[in-house]
N, C-alpha and C. Protein backbone atom coordinates (compact mmCIF):
# COMPACT_ATOMS: atom_id res chain seq x y z
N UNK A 1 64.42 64.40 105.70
CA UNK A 1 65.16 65.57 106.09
C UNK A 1 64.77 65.93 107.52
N UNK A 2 65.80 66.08 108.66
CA UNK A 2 65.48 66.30 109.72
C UNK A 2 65.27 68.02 110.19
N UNK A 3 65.26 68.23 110.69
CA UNK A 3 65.20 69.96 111.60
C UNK A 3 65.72 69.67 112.55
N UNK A 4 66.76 71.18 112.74
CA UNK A 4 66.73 71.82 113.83
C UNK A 4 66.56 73.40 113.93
N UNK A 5 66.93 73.99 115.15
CA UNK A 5 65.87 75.56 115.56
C UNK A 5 66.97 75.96 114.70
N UNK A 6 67.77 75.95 113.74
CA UNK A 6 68.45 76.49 112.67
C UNK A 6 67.92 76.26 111.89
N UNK A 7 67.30 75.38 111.36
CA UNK A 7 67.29 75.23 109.87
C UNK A 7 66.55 73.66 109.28
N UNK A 8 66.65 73.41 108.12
CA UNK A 8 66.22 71.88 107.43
C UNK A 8 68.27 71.31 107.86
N UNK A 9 68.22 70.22 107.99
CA UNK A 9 69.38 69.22 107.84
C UNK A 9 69.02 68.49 107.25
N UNK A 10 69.66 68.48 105.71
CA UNK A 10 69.64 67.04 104.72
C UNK A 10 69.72 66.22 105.43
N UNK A 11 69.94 65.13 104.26
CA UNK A 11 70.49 63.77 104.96
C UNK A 11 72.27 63.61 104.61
N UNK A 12 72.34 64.68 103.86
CA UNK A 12 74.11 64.78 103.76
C UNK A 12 74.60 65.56 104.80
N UNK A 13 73.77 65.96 105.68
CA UNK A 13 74.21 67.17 107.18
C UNK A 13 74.82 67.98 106.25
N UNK A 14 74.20 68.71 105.54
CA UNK A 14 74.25 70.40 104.89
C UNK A 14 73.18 70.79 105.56
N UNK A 15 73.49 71.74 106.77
CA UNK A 15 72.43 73.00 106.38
C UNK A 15 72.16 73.95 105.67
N UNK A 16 71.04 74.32 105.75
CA UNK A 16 70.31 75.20 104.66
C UNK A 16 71.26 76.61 105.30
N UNK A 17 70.54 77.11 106.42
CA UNK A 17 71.69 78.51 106.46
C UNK A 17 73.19 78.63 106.82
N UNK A 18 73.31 79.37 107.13
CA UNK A 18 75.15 79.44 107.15
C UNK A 18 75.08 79.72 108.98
N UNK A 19 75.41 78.87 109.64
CA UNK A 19 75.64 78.80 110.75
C UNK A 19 76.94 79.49 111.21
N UNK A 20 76.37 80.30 112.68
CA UNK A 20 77.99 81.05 113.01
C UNK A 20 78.15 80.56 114.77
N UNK A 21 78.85 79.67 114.89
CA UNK A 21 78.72 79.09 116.66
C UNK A 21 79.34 80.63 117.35
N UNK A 22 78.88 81.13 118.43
CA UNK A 22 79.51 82.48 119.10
C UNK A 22 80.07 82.15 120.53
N UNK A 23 80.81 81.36 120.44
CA UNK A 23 81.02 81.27 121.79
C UNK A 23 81.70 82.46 122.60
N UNK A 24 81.45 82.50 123.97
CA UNK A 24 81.74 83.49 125.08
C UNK A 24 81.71 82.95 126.29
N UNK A 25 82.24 84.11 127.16
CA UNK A 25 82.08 83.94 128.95
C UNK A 25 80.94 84.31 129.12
N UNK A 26 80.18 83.87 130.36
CA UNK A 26 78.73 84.20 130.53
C UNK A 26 78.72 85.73 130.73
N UNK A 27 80.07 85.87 131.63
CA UNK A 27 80.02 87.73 132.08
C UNK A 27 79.97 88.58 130.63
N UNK A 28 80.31 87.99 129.18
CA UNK A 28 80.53 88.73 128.51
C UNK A 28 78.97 88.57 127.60
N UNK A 29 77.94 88.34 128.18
CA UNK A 29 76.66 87.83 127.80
C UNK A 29 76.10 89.00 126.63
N UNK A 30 76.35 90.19 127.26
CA UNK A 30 75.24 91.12 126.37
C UNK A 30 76.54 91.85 124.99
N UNK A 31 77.83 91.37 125.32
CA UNK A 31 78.70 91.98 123.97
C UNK A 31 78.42 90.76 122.76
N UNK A 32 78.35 89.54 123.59
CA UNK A 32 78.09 87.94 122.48
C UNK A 32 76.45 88.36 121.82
N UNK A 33 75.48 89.03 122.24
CA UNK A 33 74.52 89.25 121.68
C UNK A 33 74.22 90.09 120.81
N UNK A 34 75.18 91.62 121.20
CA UNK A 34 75.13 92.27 120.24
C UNK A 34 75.76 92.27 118.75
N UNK A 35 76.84 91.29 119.32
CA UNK A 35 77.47 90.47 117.79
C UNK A 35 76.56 89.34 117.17
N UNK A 36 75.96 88.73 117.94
CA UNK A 36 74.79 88.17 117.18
C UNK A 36 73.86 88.82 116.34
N UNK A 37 73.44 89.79 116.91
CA UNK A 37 72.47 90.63 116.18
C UNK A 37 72.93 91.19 114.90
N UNK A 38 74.18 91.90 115.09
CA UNK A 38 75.14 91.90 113.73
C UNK A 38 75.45 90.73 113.06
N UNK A 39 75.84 89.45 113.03
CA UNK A 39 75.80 88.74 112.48
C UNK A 39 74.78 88.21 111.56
N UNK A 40 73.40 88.13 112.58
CA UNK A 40 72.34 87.95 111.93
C UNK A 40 71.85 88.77 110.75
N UNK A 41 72.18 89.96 110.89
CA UNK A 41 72.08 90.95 110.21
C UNK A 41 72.46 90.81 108.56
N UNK A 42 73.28 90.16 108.52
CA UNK A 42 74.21 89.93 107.27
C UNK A 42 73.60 88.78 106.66
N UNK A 43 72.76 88.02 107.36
CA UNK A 43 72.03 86.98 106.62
C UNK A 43 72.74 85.20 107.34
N UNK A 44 73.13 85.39 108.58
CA UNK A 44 74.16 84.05 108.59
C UNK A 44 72.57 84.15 110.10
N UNK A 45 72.82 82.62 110.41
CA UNK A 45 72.30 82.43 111.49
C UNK A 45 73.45 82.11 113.01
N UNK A 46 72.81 82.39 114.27
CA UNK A 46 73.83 82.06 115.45
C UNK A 46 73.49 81.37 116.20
N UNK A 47 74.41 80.80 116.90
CA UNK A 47 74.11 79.70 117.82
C UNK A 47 74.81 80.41 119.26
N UNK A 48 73.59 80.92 120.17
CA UNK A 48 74.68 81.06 121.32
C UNK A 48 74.11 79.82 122.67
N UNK A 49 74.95 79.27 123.38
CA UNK A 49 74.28 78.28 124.10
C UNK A 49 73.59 78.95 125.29
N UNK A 50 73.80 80.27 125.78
CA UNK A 50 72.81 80.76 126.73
C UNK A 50 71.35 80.86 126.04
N UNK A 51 71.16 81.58 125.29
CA UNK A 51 69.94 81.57 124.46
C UNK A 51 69.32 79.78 123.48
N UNK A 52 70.22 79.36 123.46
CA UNK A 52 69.56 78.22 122.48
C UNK A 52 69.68 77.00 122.87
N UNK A 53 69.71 76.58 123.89
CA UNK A 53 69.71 75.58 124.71
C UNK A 53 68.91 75.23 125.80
N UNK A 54 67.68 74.59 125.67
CA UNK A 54 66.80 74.77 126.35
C UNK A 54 66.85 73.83 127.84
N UNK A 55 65.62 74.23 128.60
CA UNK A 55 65.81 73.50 130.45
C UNK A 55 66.19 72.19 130.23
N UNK A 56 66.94 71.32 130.60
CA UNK A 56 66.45 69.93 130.09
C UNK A 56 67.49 69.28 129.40
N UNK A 57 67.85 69.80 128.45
CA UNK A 57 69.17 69.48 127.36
C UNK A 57 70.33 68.95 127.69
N UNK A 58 71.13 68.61 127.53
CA UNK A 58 72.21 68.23 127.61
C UNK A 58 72.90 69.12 127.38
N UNK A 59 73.89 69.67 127.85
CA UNK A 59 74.57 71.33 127.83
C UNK A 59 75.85 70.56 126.85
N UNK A 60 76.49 69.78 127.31
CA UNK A 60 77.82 69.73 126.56
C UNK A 60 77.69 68.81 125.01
N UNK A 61 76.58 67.86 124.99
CA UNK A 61 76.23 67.30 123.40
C UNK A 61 75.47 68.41 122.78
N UNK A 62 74.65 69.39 122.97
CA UNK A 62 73.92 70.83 122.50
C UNK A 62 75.50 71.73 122.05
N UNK A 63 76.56 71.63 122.71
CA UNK A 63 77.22 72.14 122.36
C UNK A 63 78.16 71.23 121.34
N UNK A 64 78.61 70.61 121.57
CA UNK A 64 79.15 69.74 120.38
C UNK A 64 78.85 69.46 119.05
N UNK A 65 77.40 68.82 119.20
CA UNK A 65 76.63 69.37 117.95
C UNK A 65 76.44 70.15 117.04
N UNK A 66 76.02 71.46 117.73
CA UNK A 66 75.98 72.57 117.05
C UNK A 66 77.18 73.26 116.57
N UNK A 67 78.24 72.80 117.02
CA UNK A 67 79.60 73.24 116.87
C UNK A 67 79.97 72.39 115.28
N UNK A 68 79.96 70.63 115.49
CA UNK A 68 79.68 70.06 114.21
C UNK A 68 79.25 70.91 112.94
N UNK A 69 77.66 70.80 113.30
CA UNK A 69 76.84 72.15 112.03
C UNK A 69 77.51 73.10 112.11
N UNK A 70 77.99 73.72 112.25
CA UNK A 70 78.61 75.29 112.30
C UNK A 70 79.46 75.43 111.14
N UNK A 71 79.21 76.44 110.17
CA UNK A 71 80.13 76.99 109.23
C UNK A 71 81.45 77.38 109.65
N UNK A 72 81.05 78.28 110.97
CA UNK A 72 82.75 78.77 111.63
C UNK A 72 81.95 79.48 112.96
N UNK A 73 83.17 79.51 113.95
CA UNK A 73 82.99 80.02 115.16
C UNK A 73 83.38 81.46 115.35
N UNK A 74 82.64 82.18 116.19
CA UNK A 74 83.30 83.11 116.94
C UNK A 74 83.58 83.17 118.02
N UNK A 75 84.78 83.72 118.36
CA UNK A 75 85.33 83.17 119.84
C UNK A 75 85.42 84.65 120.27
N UNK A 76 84.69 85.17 121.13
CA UNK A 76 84.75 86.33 121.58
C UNK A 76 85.41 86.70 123.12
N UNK A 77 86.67 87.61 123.01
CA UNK A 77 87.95 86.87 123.86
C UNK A 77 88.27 88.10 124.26
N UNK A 78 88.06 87.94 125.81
CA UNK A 78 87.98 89.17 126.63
C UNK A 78 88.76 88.76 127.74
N UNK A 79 88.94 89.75 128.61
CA UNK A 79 89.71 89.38 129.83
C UNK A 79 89.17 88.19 130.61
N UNK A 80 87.43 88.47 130.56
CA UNK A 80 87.02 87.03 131.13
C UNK A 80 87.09 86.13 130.64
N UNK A 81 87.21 85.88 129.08
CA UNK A 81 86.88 84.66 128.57
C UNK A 81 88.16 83.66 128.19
N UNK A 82 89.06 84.54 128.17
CA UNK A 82 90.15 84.03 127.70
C UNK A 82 90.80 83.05 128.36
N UNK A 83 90.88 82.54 129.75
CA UNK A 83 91.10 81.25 130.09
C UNK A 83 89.97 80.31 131.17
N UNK A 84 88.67 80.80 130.49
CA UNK A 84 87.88 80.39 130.58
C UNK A 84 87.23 78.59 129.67
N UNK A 85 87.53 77.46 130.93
CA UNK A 85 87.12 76.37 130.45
C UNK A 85 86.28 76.21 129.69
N UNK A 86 85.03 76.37 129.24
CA UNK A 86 83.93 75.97 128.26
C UNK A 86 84.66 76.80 126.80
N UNK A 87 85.22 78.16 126.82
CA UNK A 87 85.53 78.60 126.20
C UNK A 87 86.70 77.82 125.03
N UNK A 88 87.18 77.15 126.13
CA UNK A 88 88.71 76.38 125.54
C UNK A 88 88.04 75.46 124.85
N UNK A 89 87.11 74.63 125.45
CA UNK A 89 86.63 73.46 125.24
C UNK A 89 85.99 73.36 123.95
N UNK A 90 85.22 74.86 123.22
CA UNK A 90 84.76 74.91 122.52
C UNK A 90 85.58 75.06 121.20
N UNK A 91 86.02 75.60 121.65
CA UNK A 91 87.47 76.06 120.67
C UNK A 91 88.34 74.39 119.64
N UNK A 92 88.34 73.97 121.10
CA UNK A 92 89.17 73.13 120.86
C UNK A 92 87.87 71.58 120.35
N UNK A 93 86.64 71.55 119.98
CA UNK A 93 85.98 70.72 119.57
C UNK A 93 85.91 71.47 118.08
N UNK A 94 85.96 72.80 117.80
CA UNK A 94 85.81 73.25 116.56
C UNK A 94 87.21 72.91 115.82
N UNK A 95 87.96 72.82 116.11
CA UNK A 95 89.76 72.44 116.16
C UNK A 95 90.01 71.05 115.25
N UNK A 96 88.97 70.61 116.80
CA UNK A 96 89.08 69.14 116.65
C UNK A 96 88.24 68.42 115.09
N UNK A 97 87.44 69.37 114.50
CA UNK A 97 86.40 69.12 113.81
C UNK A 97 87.32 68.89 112.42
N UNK A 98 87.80 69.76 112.43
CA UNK A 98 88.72 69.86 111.39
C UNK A 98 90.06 70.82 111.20
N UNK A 99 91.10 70.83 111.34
CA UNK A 99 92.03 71.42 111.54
C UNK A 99 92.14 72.83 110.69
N UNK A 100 91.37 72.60 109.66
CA UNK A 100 91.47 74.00 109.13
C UNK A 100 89.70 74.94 109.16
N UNK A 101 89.49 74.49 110.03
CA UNK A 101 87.76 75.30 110.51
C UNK A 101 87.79 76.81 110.91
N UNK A 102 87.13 77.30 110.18
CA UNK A 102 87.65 78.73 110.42
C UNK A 102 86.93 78.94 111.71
N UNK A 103 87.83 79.74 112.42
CA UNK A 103 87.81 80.14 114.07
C UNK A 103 88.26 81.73 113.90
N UNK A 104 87.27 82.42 114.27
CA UNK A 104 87.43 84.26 114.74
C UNK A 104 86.99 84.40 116.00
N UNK A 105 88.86 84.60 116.46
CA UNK A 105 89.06 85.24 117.69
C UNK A 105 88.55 86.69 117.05
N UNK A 106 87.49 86.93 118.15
CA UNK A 106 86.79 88.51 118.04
C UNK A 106 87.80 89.44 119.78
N UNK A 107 88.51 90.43 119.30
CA UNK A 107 89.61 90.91 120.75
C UNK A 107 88.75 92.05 121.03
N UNK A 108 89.09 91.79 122.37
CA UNK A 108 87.45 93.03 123.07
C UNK A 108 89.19 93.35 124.77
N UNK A 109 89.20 94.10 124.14
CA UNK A 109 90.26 94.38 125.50
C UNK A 109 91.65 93.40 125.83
N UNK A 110 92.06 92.34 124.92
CA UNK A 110 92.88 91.58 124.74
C UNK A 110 93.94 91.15 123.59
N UNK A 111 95.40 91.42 124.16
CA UNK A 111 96.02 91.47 122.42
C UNK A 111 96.31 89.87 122.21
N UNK A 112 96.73 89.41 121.39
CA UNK A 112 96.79 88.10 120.44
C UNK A 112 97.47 87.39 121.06
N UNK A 113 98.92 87.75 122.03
CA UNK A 113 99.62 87.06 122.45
C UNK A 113 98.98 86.09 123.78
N UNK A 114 97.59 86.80 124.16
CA UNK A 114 97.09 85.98 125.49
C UNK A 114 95.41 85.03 124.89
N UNK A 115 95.50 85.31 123.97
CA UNK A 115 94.57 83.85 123.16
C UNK A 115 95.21 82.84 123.36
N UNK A 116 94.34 81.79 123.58
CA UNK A 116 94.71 80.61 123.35
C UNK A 116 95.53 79.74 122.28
N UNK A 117 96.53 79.13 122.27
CA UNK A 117 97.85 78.66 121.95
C UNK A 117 96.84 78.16 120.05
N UNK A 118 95.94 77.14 120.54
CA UNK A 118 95.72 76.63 119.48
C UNK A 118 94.85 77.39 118.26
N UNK A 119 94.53 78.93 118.24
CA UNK A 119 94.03 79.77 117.56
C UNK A 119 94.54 80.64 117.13
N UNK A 120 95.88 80.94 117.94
CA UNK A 120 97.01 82.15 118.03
C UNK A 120 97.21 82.24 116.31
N UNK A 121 97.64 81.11 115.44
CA UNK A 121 97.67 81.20 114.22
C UNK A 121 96.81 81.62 113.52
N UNK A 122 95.39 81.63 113.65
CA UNK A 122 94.61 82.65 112.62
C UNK A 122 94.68 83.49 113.35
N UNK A 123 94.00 83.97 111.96
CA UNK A 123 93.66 85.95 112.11
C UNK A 123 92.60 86.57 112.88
N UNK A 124 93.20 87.11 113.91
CA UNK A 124 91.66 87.33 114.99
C UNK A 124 91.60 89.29 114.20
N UNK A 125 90.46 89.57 114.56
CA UNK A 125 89.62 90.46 114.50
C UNK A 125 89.31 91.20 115.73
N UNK A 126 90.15 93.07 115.92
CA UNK A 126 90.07 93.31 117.10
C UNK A 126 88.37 93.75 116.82
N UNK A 127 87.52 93.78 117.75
CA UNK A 127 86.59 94.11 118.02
C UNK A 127 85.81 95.49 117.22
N UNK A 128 87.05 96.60 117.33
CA UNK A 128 86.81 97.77 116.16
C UNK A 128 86.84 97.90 115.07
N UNK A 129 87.04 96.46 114.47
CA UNK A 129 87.09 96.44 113.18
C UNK A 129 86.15 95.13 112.78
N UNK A 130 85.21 94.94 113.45
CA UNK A 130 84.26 93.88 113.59
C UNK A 130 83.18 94.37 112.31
N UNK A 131 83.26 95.42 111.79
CA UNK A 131 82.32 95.50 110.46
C UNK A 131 83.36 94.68 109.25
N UNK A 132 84.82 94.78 109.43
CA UNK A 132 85.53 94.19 108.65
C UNK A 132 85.11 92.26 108.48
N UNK A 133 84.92 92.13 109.33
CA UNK A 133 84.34 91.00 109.22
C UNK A 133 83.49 90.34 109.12
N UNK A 134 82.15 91.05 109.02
CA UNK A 134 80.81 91.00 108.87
C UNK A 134 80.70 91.33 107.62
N UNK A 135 81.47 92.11 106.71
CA UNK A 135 81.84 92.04 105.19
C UNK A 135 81.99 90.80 104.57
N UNK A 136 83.51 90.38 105.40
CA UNK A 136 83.31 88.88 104.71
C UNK A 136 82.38 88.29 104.86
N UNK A 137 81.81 88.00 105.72
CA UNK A 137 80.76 87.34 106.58
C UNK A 137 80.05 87.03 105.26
N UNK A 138 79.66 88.27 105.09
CA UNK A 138 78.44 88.55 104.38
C UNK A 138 78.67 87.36 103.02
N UNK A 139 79.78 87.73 102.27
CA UNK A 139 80.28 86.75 101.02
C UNK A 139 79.98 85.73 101.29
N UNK A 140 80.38 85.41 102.23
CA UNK A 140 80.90 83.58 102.66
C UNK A 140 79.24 82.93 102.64
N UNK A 141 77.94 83.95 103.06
CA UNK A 141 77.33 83.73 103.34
C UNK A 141 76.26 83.34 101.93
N UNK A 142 76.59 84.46 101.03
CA UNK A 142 76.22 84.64 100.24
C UNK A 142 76.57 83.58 98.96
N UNK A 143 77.53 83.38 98.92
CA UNK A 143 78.29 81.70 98.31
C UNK A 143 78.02 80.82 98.75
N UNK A 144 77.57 80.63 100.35
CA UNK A 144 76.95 79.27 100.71
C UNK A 144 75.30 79.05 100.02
N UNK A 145 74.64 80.66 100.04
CA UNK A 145 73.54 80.25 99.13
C UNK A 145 73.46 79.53 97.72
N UNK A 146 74.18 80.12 96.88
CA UNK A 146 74.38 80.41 95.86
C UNK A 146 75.12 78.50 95.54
């Protein structure tokens, strides 16, 4: 069984906790944290690549990876982030992972029609109703134990 700073990884690549990838714009650094902290809160673990990616690393396989492990993403989608390259990129490797991977557009000052094309179909979550989703959260999280 291998490790990583998440968790044990079988050898079937199950992790043990319920991984939540958070991607963001760097400008939007301290709103992606405080949704981390809420997230964490509920019992799920986060992956943000400013914080968890250390000197040295490979920035875009650290991100791929962890995107792989990931239960589901949050895409936190602001005026800056929203046609922001790494942002897309991430999006679109979680996409790519599997076509039905759950992806939460989190809207922080942005309505649905200016998300990105390939997310526009789920259900984003405006920002004020971000306990609504930390509810589910919580289930999803709680069934992955279980």
């Amino acid at each position: 069984m291998g490790k990583s700073k998440h968790g044990n990884i079988s050898s079937k690549g199950k992790t043990s906790p319920y991984l939540v990838f958070v991607s963001h714009a760097t400008a939007d650094k301290w709103i992606a944290k405080t949704l981390c902290e809420k997230i964490e809160a509920v019992g799920a673990v986060t992956f943000r690549d400013d914080r968890d990616i250390a000197g040295g690393d490979d920035i875009p396989e650290q991100i791929r990876q962890h995107i792989i492990r990931s239960n589901e993403m949050v895409v936190l989608m602001t005026p800056e982030s929203v046609n922001r390259q790494w942002v897309l990129v991430e999006v679109g490797v979680a996409w790519g992972r599997r076509q039905n991977a759950r992806i939460i557009a989190i809207l922080c000052h942005v309505k649905v029609d200016n998300i990105p094309n390939i997310i526009r179909s789920k259900k984003a979550v405006p920002i004020n109703s971000f306990d609504e989703y930390l509810k589910e959260l919580r289930q999803r999280v709680e069934r992955h134990r279980s």
